[in-house]
N, C-alpha and C. Protein backbone atom coordinates (compact mmCIF):
# COMPACT_ATOMS: atom_id res chain seq x y z
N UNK A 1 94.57 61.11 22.88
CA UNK A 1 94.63 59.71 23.24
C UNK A 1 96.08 59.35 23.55
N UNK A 2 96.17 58.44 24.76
CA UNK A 2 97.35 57.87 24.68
C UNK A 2 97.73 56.66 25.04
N UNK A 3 97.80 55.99 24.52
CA UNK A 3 98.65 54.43 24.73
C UNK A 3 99.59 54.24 25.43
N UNK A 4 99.13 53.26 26.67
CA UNK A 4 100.61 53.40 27.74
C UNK A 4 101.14 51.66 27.67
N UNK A 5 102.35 51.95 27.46
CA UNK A 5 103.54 50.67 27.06
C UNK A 5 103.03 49.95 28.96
N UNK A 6 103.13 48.63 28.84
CA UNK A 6 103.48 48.10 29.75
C UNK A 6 103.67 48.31 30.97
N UNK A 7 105.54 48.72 30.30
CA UNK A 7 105.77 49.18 31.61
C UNK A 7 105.87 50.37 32.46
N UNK A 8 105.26 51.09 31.43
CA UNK A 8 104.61 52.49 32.42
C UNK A 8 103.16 52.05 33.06
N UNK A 9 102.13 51.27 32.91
CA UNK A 9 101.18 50.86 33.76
C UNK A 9 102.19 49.85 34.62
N UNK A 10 102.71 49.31 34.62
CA UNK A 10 103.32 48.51 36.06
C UNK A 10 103.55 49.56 36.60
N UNK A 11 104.83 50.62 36.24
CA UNK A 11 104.99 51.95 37.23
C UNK A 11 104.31 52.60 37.65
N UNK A 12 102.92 52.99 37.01
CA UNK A 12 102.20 53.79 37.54
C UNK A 12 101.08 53.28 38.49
N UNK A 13 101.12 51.69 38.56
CA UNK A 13 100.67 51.46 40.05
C UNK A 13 101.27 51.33 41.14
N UNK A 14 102.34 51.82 41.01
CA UNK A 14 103.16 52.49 42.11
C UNK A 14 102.47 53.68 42.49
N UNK A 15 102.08 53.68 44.21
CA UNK A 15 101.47 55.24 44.31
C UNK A 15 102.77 56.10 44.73
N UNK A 16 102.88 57.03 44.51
CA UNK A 16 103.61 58.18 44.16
C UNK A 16 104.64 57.95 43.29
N UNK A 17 104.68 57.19 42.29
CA UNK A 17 106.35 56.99 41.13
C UNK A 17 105.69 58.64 40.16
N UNK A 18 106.59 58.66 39.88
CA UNK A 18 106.84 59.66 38.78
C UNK A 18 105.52 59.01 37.65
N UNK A 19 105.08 57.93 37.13
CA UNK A 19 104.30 57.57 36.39
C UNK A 19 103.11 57.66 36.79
N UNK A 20 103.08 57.16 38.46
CA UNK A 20 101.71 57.48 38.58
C UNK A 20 101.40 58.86 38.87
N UNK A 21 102.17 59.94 39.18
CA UNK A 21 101.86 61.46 39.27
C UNK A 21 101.53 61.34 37.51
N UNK A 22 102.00 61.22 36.88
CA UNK A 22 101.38 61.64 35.15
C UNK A 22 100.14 61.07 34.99
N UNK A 23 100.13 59.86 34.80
CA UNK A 23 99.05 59.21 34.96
C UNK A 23 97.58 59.89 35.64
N UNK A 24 97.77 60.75 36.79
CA UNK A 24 96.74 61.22 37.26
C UNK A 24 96.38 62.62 37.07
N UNK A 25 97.85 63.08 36.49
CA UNK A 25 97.54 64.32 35.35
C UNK A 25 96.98 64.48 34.27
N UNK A 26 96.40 63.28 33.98
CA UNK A 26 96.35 62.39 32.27
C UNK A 26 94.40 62.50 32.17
N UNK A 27 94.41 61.76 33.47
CA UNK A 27 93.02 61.28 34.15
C UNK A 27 92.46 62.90 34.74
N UNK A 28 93.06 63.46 35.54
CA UNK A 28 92.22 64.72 36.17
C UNK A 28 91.97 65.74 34.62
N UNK A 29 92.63 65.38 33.53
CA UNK A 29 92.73 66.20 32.13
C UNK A 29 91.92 65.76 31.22
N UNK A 30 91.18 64.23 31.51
CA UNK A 30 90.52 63.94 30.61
C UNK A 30 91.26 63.21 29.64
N UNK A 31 91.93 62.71 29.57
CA UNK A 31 92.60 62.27 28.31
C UNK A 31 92.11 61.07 28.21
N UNK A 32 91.88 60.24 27.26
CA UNK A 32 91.53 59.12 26.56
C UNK A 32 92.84 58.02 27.15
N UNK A 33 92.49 56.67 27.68
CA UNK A 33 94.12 56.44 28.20
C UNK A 33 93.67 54.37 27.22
N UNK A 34 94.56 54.17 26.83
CA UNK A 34 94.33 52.72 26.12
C UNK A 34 95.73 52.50 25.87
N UNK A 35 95.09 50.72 25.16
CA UNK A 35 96.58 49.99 25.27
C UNK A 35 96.43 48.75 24.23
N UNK A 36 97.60 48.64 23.67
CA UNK A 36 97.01 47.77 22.49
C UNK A 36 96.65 46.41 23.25
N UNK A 37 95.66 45.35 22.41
CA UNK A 37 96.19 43.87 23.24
C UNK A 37 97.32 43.38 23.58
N UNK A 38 98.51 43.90 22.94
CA UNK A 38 99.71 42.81 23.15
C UNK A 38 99.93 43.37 24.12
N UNK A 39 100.30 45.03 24.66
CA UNK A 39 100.20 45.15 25.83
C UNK A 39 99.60 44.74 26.98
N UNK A 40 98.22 44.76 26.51
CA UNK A 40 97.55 44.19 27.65
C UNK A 40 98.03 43.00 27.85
N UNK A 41 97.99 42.15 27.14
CA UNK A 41 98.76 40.81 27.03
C UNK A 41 100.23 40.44 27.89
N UNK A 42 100.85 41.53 27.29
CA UNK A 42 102.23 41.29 28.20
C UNK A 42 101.82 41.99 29.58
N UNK A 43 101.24 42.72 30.25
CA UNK A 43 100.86 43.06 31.59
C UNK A 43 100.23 41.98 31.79
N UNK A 44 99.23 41.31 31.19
CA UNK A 44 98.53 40.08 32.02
C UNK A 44 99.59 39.28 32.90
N UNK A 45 100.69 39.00 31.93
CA UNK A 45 101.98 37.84 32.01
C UNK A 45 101.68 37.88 33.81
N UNK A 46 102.12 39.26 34.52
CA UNK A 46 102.22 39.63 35.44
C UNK A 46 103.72 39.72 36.12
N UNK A 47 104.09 39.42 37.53
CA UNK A 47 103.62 39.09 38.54
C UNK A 47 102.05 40.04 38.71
N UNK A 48 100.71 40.37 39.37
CA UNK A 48 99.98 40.95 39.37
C UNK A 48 98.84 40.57 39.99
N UNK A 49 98.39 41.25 41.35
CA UNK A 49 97.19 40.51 42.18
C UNK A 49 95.92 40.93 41.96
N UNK A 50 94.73 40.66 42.24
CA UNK A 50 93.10 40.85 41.50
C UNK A 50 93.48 42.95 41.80
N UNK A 51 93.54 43.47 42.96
CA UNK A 51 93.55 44.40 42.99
C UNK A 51 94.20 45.55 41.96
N UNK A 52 95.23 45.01 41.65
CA UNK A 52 95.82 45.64 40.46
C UNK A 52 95.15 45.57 38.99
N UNK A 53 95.02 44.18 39.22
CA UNK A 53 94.33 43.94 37.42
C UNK A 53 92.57 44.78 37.74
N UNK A 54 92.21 44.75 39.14
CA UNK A 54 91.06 45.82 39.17
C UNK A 54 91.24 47.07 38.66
N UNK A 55 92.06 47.59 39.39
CA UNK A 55 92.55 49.24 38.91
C UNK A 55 93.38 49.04 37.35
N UNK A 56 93.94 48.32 37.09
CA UNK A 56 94.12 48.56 35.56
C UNK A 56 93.26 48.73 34.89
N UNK A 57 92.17 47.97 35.33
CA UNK A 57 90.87 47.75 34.40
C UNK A 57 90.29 48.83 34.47
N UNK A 58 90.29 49.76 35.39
CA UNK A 58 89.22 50.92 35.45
C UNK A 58 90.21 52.17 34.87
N UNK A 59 91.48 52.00 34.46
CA UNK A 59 92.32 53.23 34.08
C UNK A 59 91.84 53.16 32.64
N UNK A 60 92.72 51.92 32.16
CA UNK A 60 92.69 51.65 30.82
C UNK A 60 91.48 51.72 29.75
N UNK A 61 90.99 52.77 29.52
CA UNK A 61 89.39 52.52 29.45
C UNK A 61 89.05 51.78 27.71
N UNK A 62 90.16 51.76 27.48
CA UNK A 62 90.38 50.88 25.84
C UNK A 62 91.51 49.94 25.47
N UNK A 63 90.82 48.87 25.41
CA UNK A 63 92.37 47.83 24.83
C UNK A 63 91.69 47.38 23.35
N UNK A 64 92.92 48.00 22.83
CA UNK A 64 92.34 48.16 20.85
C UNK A 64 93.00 46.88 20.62
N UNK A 65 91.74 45.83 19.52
CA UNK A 65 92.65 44.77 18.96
C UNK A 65 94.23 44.74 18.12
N UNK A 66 94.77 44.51 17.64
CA UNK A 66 95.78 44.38 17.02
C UNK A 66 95.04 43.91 15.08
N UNK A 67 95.68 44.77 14.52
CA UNK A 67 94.74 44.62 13.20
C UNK A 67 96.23 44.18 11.97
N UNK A 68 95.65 43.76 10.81
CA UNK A 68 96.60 43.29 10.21
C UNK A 68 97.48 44.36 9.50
N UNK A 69 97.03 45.47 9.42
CA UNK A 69 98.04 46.89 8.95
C UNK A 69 98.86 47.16 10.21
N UNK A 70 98.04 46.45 11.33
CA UNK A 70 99.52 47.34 12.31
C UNK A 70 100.52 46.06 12.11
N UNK A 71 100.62 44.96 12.16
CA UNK A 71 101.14 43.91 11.72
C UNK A 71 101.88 43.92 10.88
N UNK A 72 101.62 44.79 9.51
CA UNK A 72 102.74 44.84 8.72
C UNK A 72 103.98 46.02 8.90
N UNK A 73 103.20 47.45 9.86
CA UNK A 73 103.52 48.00 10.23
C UNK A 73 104.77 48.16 11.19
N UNK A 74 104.32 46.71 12.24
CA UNK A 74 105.12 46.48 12.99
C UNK A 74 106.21 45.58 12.41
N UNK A 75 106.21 45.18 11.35
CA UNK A 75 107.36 44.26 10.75
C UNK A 75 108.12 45.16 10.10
N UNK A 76 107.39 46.21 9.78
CA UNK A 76 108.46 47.35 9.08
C UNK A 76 109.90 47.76 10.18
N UNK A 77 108.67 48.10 11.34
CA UNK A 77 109.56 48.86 12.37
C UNK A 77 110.62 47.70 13.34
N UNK A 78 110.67 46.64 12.82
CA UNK A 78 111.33 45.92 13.18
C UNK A 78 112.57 45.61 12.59
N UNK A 79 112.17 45.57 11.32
CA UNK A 79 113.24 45.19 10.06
C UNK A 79 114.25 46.68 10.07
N UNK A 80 113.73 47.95 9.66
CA UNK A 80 114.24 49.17 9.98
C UNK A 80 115.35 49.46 11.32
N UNK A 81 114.83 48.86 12.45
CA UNK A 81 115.34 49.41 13.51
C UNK A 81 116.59 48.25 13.68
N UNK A 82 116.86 47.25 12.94
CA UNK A 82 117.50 46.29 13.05
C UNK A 82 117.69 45.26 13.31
N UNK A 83 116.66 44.53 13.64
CA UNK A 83 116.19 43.49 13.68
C UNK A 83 116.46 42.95 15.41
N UNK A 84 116.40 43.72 16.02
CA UNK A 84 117.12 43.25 17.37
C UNK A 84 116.32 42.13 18.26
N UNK A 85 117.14 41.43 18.88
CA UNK A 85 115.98 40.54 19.30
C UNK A 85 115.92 40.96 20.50
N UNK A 86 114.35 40.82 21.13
CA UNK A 86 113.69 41.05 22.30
C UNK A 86 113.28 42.24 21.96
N UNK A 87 113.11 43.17 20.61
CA UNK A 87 112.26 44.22 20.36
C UNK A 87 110.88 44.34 20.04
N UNK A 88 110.78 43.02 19.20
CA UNK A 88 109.46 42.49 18.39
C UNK A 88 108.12 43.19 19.20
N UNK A 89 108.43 42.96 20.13
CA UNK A 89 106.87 43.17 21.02
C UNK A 89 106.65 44.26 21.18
N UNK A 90 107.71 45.49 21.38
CA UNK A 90 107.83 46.95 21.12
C UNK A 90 107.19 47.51 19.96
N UNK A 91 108.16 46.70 19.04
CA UNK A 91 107.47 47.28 17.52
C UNK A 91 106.08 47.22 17.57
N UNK A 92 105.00 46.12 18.16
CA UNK A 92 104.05 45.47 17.85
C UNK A 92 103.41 46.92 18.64
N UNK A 93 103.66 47.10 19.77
CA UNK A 93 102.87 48.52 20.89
C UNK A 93 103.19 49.71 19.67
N UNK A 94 104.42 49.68 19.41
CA UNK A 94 104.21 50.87 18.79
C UNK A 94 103.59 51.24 17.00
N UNK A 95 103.48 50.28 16.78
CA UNK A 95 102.66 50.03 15.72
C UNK A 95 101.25 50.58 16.32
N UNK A 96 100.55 50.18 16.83
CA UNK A 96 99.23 49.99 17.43
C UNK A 96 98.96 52.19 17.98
N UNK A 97 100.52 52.19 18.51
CA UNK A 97 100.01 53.77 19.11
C UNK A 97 100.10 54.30 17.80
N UNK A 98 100.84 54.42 16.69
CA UNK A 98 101.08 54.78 15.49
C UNK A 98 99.81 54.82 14.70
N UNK A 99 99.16 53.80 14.58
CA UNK A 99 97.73 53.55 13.68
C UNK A 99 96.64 54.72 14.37
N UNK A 100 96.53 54.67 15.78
CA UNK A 100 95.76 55.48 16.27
C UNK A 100 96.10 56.96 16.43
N UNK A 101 97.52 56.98 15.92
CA UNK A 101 98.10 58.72 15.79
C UNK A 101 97.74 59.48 17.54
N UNK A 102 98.31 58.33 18.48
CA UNK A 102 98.39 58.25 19.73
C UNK A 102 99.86 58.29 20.52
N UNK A 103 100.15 59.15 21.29
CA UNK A 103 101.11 59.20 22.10
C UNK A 103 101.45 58.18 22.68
N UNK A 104 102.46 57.43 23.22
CA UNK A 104 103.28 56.43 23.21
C UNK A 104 103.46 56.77 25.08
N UNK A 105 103.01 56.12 26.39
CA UNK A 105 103.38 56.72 27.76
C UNK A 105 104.12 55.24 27.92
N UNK A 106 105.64 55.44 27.65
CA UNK A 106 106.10 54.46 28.17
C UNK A 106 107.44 54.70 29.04
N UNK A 107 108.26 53.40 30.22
CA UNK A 107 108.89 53.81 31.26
C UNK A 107 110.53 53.28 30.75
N UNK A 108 110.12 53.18 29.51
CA UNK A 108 111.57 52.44 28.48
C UNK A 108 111.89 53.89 27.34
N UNK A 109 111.86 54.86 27.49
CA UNK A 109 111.93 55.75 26.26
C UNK A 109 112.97 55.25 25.56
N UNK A 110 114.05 54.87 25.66
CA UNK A 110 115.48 54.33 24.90
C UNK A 110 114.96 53.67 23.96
N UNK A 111 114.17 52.55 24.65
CA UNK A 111 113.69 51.40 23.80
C UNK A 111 112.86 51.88 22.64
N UNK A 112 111.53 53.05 22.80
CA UNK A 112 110.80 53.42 21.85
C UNK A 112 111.59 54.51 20.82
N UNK A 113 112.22 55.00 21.47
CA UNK A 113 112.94 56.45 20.87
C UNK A 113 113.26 56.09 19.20
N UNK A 114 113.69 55.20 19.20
CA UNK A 114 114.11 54.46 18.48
C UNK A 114 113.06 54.37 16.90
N UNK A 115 111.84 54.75 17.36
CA UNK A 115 111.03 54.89 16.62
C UNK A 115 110.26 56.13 15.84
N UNK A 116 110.97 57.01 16.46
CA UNK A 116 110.34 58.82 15.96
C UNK A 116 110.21 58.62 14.65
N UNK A 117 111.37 58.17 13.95
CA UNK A 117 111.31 58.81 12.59
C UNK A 117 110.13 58.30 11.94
N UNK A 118 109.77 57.21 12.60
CA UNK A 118 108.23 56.75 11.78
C UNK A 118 106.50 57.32 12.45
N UNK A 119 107.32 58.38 13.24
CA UNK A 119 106.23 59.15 13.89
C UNK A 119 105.71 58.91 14.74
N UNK A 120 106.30 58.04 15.43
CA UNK A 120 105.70 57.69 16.98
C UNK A 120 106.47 58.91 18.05
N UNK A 121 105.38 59.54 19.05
CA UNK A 121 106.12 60.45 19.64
C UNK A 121 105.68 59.87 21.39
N UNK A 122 106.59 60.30 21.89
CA UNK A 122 106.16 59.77 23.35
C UNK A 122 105.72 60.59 23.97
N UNK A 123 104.92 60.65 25.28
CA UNK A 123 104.24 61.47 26.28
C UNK A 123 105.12 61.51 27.34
């Protein structure tokens, strides 16, 4: 399974980015591909036209609620990493790939990296 951050689904509806070649390595492999709500949430935000939110909809074949262990989870990984602001929503994705013991496909690695030691690994 793998959970893709944001902004690797914005990139990977780019046809030919580097994300969407993985992305269709992901898909021709079978892999399980999902995203927590807040992700989905922050992709809704957009900019984003029906066609896109079509094809998101048919990639993403799971958007997992947000539960109250990843919640505390994600306050851990917030407080830990330093409290930085404009991370919160990171912590919150990577909480969510963490609970599901799910690979992390995101187009920010700096931003997640940040999180290994609590066992989040990226794709």
């Amino acid at each position: 399974m793998i959970h893709l951050d944001t902004s690797f689904l914005i990139r990977a509806l780019n046809p030919g980015s580097p994300e969407d070649r993985k992305l269709r390595t992901w898909v021709g492999a079978g892999e399980t591909l999902t995203m927590s709500s807040v992700a989905w949430a922050e992709f809704l935000c957009g900019p984003l036209g029906g066609a896109e939110l079509e094809l998101a909809e048919r990639i993403v074949e799971r958007r997992s609620d947000f539960t109250q262990d990843q919640a505390v989870t994600a306050a851990h990984l917030f407080n830990e990493s330093g409290r930085r602001r404009g991370m919160f929503i990171d912590c919150l994705i990577a909480a969510a790939a963490l609970a599901d013991g799910a690979l992390l496909a995101t187009a920010n690695a700096a931003d997640f990296g940040r999180f290994k030691s609590a066992g989040l690994t990226l794709a």
